[in-house]
Protein backbone atom coordinates (compact mmCIF):
# COMPACT_ATOMS: atom_id res chain seq x y z
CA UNK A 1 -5.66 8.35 -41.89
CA UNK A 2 -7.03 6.04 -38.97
CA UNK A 3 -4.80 4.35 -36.57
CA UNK A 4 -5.94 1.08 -34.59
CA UNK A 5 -4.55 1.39 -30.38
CA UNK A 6 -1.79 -0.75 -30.22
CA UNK A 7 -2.13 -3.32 -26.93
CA UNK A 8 -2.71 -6.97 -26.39
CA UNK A 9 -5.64 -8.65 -27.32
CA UNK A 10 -7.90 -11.69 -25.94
CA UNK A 11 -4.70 -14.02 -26.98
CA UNK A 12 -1.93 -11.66 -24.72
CA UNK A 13 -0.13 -10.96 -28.28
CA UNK A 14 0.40 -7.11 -28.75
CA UNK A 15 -1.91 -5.74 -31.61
CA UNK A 16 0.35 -3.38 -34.15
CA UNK A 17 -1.18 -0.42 -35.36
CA UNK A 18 -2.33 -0.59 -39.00
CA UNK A 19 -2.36 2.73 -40.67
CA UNK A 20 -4.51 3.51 -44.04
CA UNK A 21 -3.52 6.55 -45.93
CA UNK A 22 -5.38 7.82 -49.06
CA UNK A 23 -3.56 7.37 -52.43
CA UNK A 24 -4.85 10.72 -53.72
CA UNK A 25 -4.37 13.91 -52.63
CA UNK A 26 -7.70 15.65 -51.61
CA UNK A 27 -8.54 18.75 -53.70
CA UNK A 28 -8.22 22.44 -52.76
CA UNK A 29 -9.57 25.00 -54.53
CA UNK A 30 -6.99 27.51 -55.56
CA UNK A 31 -7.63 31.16 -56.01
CA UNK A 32 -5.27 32.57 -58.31
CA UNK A 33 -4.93 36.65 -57.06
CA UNK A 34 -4.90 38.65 -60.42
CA UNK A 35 -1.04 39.81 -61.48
CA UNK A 36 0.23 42.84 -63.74
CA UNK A 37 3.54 43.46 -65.37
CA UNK A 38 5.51 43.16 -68.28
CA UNK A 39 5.03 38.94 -68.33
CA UNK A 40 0.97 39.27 -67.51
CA UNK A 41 0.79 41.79 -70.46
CA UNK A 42 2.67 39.33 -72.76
CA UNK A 43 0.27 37.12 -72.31
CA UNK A 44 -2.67 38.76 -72.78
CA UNK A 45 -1.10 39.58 -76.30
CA UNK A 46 -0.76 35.65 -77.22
CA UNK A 47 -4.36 35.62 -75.57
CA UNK A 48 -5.88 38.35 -78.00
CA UNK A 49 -3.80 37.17 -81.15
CA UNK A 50 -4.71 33.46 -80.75
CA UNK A 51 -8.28 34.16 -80.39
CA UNK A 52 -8.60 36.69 -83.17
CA UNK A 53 -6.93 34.05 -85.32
CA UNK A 54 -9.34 31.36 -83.68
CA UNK A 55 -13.04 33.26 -83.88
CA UNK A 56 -12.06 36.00 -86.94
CA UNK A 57 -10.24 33.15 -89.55
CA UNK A 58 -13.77 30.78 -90.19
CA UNK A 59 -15.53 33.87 -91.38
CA UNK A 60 -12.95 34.50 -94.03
CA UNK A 61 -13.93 34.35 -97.73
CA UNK A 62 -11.32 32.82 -100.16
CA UNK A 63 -11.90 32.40 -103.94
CA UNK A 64 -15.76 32.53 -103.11
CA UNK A 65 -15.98 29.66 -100.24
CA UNK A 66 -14.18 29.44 -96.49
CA UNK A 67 -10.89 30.44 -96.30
CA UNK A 68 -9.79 27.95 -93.88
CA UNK A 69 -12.57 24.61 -94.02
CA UNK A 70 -12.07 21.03 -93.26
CA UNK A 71 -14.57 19.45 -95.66
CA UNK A 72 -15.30 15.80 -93.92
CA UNK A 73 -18.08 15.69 -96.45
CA UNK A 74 -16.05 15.84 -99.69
CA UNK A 75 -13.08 15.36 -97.67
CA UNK A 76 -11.14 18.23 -99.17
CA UNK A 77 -9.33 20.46 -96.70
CA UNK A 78 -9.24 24.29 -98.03
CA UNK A 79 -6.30 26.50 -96.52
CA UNK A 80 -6.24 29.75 -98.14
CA UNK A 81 -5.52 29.07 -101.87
CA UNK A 82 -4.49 25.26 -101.10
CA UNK A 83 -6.85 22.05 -100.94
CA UNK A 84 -5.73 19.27 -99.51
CA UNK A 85 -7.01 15.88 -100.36
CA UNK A 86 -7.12 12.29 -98.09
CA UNK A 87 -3.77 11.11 -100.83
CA UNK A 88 -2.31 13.88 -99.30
CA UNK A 89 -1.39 12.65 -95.69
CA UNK A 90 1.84 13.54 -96.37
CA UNK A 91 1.51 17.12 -95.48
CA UNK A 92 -0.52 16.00 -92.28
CA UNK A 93 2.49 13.69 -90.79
CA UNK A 94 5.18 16.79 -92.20
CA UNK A 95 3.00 18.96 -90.27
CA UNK A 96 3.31 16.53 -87.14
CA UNK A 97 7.09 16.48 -87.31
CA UNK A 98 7.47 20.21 -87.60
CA UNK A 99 4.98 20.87 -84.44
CA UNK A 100 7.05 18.33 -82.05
CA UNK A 101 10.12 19.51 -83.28
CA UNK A 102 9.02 23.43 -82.49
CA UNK A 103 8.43 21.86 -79.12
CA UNK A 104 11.42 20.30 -78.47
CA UNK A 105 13.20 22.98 -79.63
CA UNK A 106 11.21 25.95 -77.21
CA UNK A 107 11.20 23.72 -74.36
CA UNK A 108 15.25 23.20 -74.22
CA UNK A 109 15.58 27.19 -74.82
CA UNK A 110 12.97 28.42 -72.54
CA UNK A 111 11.08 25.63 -70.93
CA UNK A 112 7.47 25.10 -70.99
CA UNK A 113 6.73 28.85 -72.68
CA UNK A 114 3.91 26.84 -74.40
CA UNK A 115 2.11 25.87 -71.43
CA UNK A 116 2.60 29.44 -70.15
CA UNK A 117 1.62 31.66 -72.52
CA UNK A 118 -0.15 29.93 -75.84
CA UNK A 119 -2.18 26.57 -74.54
CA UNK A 120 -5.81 26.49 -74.99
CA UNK A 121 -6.31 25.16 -71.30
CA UNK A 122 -4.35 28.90 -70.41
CA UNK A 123 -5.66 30.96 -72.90
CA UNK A 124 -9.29 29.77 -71.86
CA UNK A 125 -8.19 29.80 -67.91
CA UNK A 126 -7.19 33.76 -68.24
CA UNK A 127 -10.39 34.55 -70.13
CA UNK A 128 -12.71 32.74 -67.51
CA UNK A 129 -10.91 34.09 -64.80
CA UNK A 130 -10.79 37.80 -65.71
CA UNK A 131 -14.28 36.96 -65.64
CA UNK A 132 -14.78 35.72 -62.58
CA UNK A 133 -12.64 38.50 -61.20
CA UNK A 134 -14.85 41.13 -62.89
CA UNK A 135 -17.89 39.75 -61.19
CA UNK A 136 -17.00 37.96 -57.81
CA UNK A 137 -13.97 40.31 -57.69
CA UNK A 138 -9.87 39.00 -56.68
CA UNK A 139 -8.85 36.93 -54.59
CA UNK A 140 -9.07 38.14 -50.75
CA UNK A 141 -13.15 38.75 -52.05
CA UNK A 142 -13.44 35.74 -53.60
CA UNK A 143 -12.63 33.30 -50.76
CA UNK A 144 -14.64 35.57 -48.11
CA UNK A 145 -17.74 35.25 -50.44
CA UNK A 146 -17.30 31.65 -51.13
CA UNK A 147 -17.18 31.40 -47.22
CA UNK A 148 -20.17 33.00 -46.45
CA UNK A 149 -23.62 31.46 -46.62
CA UNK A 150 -25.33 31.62 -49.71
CA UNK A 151 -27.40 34.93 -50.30
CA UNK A 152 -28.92 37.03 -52.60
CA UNK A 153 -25.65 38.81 -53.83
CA UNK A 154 -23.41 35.34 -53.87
CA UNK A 155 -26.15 33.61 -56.00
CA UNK A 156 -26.21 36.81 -58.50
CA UNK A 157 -23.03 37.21 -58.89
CA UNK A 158 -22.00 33.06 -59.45
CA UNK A 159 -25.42 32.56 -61.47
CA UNK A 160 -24.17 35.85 -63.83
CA UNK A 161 -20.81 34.24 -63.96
CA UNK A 162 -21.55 31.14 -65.23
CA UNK A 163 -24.05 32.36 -68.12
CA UNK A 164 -20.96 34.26 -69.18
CA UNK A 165 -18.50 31.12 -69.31
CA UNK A 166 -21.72 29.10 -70.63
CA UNK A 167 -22.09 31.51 -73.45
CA UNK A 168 -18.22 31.66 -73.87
CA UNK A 169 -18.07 28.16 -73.85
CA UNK A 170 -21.06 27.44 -76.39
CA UNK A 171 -19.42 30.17 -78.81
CA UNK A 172 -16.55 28.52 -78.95
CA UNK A 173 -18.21 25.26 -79.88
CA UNK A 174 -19.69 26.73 -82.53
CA UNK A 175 -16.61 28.19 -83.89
CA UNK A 176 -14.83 24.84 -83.58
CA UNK A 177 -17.66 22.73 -85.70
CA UNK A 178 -17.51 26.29 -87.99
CA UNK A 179 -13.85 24.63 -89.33
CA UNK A 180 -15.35 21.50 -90.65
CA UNK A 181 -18.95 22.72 -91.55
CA UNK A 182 -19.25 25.84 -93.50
CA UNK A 183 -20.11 28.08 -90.77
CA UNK A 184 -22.32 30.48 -92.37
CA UNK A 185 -24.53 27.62 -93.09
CA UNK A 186 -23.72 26.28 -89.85
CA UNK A 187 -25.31 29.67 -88.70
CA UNK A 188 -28.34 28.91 -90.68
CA UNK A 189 -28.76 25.45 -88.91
CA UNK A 190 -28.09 27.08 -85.42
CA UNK A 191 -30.96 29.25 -86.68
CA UNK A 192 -33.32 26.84 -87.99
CA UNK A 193 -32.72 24.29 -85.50
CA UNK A 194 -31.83 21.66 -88.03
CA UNK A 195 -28.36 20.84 -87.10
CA UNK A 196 -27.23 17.32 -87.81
CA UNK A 197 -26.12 14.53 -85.08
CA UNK A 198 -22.30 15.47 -85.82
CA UNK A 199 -22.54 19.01 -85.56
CA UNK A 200 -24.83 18.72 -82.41
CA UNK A 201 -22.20 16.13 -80.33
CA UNK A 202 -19.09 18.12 -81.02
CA UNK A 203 -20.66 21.64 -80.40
CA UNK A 204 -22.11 20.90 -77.10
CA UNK A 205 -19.29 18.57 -76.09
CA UNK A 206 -16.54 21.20 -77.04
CA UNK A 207 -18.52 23.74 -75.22
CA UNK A 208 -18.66 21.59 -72.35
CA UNK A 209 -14.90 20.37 -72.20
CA UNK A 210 -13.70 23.99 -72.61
CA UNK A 211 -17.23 25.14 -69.66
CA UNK A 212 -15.19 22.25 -67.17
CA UNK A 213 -11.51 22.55 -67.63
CA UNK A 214 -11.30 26.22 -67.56
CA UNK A 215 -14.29 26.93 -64.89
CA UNK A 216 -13.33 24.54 -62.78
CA UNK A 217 -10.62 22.00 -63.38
CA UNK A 218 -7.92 24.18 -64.12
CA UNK A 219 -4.52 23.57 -62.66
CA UNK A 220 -5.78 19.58 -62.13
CA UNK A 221 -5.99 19.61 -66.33
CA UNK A 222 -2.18 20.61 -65.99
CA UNK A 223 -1.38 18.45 -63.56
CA UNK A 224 -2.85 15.37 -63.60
CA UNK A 225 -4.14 15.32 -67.42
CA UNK A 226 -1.89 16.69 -69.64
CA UNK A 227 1.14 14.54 -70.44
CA UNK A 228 3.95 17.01 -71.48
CA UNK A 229 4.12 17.81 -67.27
CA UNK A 230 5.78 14.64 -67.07
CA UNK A 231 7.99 14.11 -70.03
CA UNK A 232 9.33 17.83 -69.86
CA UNK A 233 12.45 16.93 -67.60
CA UNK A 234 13.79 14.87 -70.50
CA UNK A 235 13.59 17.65 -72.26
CA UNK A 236 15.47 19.86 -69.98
CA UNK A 237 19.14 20.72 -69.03
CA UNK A 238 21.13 22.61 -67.08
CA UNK A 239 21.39 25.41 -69.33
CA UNK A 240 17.21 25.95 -69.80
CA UNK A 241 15.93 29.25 -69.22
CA UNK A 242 13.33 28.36 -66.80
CA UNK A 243 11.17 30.48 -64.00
CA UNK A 244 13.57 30.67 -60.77
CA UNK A 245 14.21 31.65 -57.29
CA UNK A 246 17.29 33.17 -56.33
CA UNK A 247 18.05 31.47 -53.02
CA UNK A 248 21.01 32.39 -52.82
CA UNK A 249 20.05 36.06 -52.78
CA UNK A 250 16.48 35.76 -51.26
CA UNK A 251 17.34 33.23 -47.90
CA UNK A 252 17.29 33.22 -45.30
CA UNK A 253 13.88 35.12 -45.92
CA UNK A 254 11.51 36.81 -43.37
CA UNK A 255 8.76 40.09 -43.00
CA UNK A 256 10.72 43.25 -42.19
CA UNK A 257 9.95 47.02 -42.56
CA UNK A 258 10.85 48.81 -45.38
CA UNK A 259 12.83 51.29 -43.64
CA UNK A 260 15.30 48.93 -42.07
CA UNK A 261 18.50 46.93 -42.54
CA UNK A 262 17.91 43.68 -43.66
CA UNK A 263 21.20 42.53 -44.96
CA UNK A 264 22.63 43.52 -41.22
CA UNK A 265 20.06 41.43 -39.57
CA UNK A 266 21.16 38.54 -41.20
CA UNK A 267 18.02 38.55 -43.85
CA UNK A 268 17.89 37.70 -48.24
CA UNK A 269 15.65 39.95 -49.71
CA UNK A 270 12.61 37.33 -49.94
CA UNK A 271 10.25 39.51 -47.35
CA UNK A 272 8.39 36.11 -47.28
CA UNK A 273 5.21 37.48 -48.74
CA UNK A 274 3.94 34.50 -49.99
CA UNK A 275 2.40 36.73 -52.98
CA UNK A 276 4.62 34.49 -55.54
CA UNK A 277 2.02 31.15 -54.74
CA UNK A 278 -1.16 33.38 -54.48
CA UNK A 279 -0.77 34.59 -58.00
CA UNK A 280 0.38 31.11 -59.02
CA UNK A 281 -2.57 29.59 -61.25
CA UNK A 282 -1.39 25.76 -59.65
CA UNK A 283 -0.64 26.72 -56.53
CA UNK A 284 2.76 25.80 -55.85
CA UNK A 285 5.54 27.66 -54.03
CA UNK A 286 8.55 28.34 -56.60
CA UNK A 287 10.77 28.96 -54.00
CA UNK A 288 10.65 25.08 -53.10
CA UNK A 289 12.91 24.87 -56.84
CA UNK A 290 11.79 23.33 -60.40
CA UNK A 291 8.38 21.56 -59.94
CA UNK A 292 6.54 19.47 -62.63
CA UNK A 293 3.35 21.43 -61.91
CA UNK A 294 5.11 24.85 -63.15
CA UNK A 295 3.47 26.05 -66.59
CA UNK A 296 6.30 28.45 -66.66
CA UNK A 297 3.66 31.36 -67.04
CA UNK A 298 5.80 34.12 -65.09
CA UNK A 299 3.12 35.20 -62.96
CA UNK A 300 5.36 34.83 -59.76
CA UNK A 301 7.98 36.84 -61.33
CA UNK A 302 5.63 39.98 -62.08
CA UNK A 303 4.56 39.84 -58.46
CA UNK A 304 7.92 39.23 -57.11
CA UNK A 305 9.30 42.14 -58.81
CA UNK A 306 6.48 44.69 -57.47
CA UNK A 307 7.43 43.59 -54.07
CA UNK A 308 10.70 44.20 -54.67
CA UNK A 309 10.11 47.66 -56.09
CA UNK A 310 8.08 48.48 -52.92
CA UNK A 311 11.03 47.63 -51.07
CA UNK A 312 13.55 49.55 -53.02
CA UNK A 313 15.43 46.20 -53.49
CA UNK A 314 16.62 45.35 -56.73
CA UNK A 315 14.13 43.19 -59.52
CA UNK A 316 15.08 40.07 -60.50
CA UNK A 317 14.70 37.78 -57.25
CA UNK A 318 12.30 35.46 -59.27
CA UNK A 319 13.59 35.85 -62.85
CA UNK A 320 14.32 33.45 -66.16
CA UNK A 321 17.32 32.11 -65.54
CA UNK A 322 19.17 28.28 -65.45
CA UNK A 323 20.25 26.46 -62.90
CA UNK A 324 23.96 26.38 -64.04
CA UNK A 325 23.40 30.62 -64.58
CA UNK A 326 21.97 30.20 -60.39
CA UNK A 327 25.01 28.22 -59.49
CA UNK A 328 27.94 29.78 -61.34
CA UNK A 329 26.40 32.92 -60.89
CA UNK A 330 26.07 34.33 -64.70
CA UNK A 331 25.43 37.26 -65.81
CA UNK A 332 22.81 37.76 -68.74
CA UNK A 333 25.32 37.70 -71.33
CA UNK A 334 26.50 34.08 -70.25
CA UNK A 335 22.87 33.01 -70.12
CA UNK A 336 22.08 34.06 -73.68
CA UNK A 337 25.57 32.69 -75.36
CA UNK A 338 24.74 29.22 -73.45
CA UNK A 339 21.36 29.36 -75.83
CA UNK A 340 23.32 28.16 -78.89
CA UNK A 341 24.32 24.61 -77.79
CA UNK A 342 24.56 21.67 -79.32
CA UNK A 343 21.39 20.80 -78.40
CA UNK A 344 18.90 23.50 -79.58
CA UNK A 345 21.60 23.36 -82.79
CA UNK A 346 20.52 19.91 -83.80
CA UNK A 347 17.05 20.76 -83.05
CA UNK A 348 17.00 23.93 -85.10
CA UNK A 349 19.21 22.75 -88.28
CA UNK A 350 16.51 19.23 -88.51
CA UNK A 351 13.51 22.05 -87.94
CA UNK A 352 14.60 24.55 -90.64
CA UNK A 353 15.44 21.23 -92.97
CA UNK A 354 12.12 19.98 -92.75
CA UNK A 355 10.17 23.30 -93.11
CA UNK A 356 12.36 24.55 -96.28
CA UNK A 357 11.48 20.87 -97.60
CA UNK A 358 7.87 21.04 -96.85
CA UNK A 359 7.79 24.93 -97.87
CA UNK A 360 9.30 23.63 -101.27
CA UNK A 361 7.15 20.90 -101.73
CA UNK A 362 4.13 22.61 -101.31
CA UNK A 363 5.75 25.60 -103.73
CA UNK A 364 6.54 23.06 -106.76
CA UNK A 365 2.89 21.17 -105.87
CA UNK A 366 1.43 19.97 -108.95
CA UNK A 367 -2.37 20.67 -109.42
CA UNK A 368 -2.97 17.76 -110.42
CA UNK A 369 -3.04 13.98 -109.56
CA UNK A 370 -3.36 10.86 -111.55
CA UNK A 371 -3.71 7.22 -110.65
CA UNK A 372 -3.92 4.46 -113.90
CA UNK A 373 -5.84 1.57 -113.28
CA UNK A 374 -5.78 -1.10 -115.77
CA UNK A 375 -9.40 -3.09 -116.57
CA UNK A 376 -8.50 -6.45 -114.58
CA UNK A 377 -11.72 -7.93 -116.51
CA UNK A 378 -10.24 -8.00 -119.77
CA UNK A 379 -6.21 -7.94 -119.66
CA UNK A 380 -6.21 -7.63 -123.91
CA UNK A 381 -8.64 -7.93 -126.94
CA UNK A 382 -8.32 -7.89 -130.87
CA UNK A 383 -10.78 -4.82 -132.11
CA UNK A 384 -11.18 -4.09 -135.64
CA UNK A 385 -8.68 -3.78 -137.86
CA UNK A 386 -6.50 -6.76 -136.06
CA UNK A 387 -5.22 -4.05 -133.60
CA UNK A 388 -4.60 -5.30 -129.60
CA UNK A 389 -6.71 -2.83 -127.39
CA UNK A 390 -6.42 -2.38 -123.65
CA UNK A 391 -8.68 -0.50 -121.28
CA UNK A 392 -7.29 1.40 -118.37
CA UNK A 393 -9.36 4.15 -116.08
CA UNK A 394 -7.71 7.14 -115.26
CA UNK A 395 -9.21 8.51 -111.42
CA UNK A 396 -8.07 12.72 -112.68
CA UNK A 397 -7.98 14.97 -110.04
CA UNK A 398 -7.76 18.48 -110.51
CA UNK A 399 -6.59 20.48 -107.38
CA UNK A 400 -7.32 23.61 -108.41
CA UNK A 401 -9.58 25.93 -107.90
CA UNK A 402 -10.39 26.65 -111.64
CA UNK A 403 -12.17 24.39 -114.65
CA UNK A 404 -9.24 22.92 -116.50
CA UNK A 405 -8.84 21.02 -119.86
CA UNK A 406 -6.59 18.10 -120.09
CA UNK A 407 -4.91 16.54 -122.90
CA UNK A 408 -4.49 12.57 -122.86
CA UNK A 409 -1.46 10.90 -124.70
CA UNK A 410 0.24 7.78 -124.37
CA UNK A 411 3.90 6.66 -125.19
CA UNK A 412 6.07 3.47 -125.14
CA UNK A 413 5.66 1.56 -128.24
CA UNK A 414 5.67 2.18 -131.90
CA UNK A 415 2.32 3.58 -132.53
CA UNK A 416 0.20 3.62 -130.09
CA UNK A 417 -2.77 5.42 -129.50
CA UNK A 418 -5.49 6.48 -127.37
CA UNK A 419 -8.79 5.69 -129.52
CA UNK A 420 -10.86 7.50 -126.98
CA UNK A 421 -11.68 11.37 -126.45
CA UNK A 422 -8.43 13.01 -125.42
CA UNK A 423 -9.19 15.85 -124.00
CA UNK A 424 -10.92 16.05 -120.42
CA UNK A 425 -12.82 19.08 -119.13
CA UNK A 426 -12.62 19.26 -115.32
CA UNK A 427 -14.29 21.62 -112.68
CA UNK A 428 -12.49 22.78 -110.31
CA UNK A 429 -11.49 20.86 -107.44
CA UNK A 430 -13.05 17.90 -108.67
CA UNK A 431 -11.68 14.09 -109.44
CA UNK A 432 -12.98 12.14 -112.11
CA UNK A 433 -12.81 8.27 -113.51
CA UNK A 434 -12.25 8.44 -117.17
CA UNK A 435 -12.15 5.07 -119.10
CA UNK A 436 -9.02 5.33 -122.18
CA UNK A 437 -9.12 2.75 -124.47
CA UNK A 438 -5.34 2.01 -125.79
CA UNK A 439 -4.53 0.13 -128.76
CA UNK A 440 -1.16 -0.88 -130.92
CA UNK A 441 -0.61 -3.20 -133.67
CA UNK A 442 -0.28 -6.50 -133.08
CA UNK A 443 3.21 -7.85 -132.46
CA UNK A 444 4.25 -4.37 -131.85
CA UNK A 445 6.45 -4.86 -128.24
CA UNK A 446 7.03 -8.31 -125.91
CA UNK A 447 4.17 -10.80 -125.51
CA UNK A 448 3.07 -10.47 -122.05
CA UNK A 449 3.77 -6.90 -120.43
CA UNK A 450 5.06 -3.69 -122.05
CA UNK A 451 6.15 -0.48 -120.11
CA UNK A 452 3.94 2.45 -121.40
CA UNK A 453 3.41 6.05 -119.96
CA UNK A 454 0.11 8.14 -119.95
CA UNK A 455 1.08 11.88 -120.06
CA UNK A 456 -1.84 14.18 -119.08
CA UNK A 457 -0.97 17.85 -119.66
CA UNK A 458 -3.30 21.50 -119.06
CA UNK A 459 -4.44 23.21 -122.15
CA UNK A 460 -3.91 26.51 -120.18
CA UNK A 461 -0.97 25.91 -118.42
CA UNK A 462 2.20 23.62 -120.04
CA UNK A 463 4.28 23.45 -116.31
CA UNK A 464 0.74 21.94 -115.32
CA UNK A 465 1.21 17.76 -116.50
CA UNK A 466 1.44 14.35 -114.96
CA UNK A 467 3.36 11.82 -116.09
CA UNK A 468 2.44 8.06 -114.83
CA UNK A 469 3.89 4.61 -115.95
CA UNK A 470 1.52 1.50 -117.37
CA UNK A 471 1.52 -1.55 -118.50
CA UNK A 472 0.27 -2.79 -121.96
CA UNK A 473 -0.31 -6.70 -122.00
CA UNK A 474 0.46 -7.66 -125.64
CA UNK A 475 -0.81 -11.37 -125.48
């Protein structure tokens, strides 16, 4: 900020101080101290199960090919014993709907727990900085080494530390293109050097989003780039279990010895440690109340509560709690019963609609798609025998993972036939354009257009058919 002396000038007229003031705030490096407890251990469990899930499920087998594969290629999308096709979009926008309605639902019961404990910008943040901790050591070390002029140690350590988060980094990449190309031929083109353009942009830029925002971006990703920071106080109420400070217990606060009476000198039980923002992966002080920039991650509470068991005071000074549990004073009991609102109700009866709708969908899914497609060249023509024949082209797809046999028929008027090949081998997860040629008597139906259906049922399997409605021009 610069400030011009105020005074007259040449004219006699007094000159009023103009002051310039930055619209962003300038950057400080924040170094998280390393935190155990029941909360840090919690999260290392989502940490280890997400990432087993993450690295472990692309090297799955699954009726002889990837368990889990999104084929761009033949745009088929394998999960487990299901294939998914581009028709079936459905399932995509379902999936949508259930994901922000799991949010909505978790954040009005217990605030942002994904942002503390499951988020790939955490997850990857905890792995880089146990790390970094392992190497450069925790905090106190850390910002007396950064300090310090470079030397021989400083540029060992930082130069071994980044190979690490490189190689993290560029294994991740590679797992992430794994999803959508085979990986175990994607590990032959790693290999052979012979990866395509696609592969190479999304491994290296994956590697080198996950390489910034968890090395060294951080707490400004959850700040100032992710959007659910801003939008999660609609999302809130009085009665959300968030991360809080007792005030009214821990003020007014100050450093005392353990030995002596801090209630009769007037003291809360906040010794004023300042260990709650140290271990605090954004910085921020949660004794100043409910900030946007909390990820709700509990570290402060772990911390808080080991300073409180070094004092002999009683845990709990940072907790989960609500802010109408903080004013009223609740007890756990009231907390929990306040859970079941109308609210999280709504939230949870629409959730559990959708996913026994989708589950039951998905159960009763039919192997097998049709779509009729009448020849637009030639509406109707007079073949041999004076009978009216139509052409239609059936696009068969058969969703499963097994050759099939089809049967063709065709109903709706008074004998008609298919004078083609009825039956239609498929491979397995294959779609095919067969041409049927229809024909009926003439004058059999309406001039102009008749309602017919095509019925196209498995040899091997009668619950396995398709029925789908045509039109036969009779001219």
């Amino acid at each position: 900020m610069t400030q011009t002396p105020s005074g007259p000038d040449n004219t006699g007229a007094k000159v009023i101080p103009i002051k310039e003031a930055s619209l962003y705030e300038a950057h400080k490096k924040i170094y998280a101290r390393s935190v155990s407890g029941r909360f840090a251990t919690w999260r290392w469990l989502v940490v280890w199960a997400t990432q087993i899930i993450f690295y472990g499920l692309c090297w799955l087998d699954w009726n002889g090919r990837q368990a889990v594969l999104f084929d761009l290629v033949e745009r088929k999308f394998y999960i487990f014993g299901l294939v998914f096709w581009p028709q079936d979009v459905f399932y995509l926008t379902v999936l949508l709907i259930i994901s922000a309605l799991s949010l909505f639902l978790f954040t009005a019961i217990a605030g942002r727990l994904f942002c503390g404990y499951a988020c790939p910008q955490t997850v990857y943040t905890e792995m880089f900085m146990w790390v970094e901790n392992l190497i450069e050591g925790d905090r106190p070390i850390r910002m007396k080494r950064d300090a310090a002029p470079m030397n021989a140690d400083k540029f060992a350590r930082k130069a071994a530390k980044h190979v690490i988060w490189v190689a993290m980094a560029l294994w991740t990449g590679f797992t992430f293109v794994g999803y959508f190309t085979p990986v175990k031929t994607l590990v032959g083109l790693v290999l052979n050097w012979h990866l395509g353009p696609w592969e190479t942009f999304w491994m290296f830029f994956y590697s080198f989003a996950i390489w910034g925002n968890a090395g060294f971006m951080r707490e400004q990703v959850c700040k100032y780039m992710c959007p659910y920071a801003r939008f999660q106080g609609v999302m809130f109420d009085p009665d959300t279990l968030i991360v809080t400070y007792d005030a009214a217990r821990g003020e007014p606060r100050g450093a005392r010895s353990k030995q002596s009476d801090h209630k009769a000198a007037g003291k809360g039980d906040c010794v004023d440690c300042s260990i709650c923002v140290q271990v605090c992966p954004t910085g921020i002080d949660i004794r100043k109340g409910l900030q946007y920039e909390c990820i709700g991650c509990s570290a402060c509470i772990d911390a808080c509560d080991q300073v409180m068991d070094k004092m002999r005071y009683p845990r709990g000074l940072i907790r989960y709690s609500t802010e109408r549990a903080l004013a009223e004073r609740w007890g756990r009991r009231q907390i929990i019963a306040h859970i079941l609102r109308p609210r999280t109700l709504v939230y949870g009866a629409i959730l559990g609609a959708i996913v026994i709708a989708a589950g039951t969908g998905l159960a009763l899914r039919q192997p097998l798609k049709v779509d009729v497609i009448r020849d637009r060249a030639s509406l109707a023509r007079e073949v041999e025998g004076g009978l009216i024949e139509n052409v239609y082209r059936l696009q068969i797809m058969n969703l499963a993972e097994e050759p099939r046999r089809f049967a063709l028929s065709v109903s709706g008027l008074d004998g008609i036939q298919i004078a083609t090949n009825p039956i239609v081998e498929m491979p397995p997860t294959t779609t095919r354009a067969v041409p049927v040629r229809v024909r009926v008597e003439s004058g059999v139906g309406k001039r102009g257009s008749n309602e017919i259906h095509f019925e196209i049922r498995a040899l091997d399997h009668d619950k396995v058919f398709v029925r789908e409605k045509a039109s036969f021009f009779q001219p």
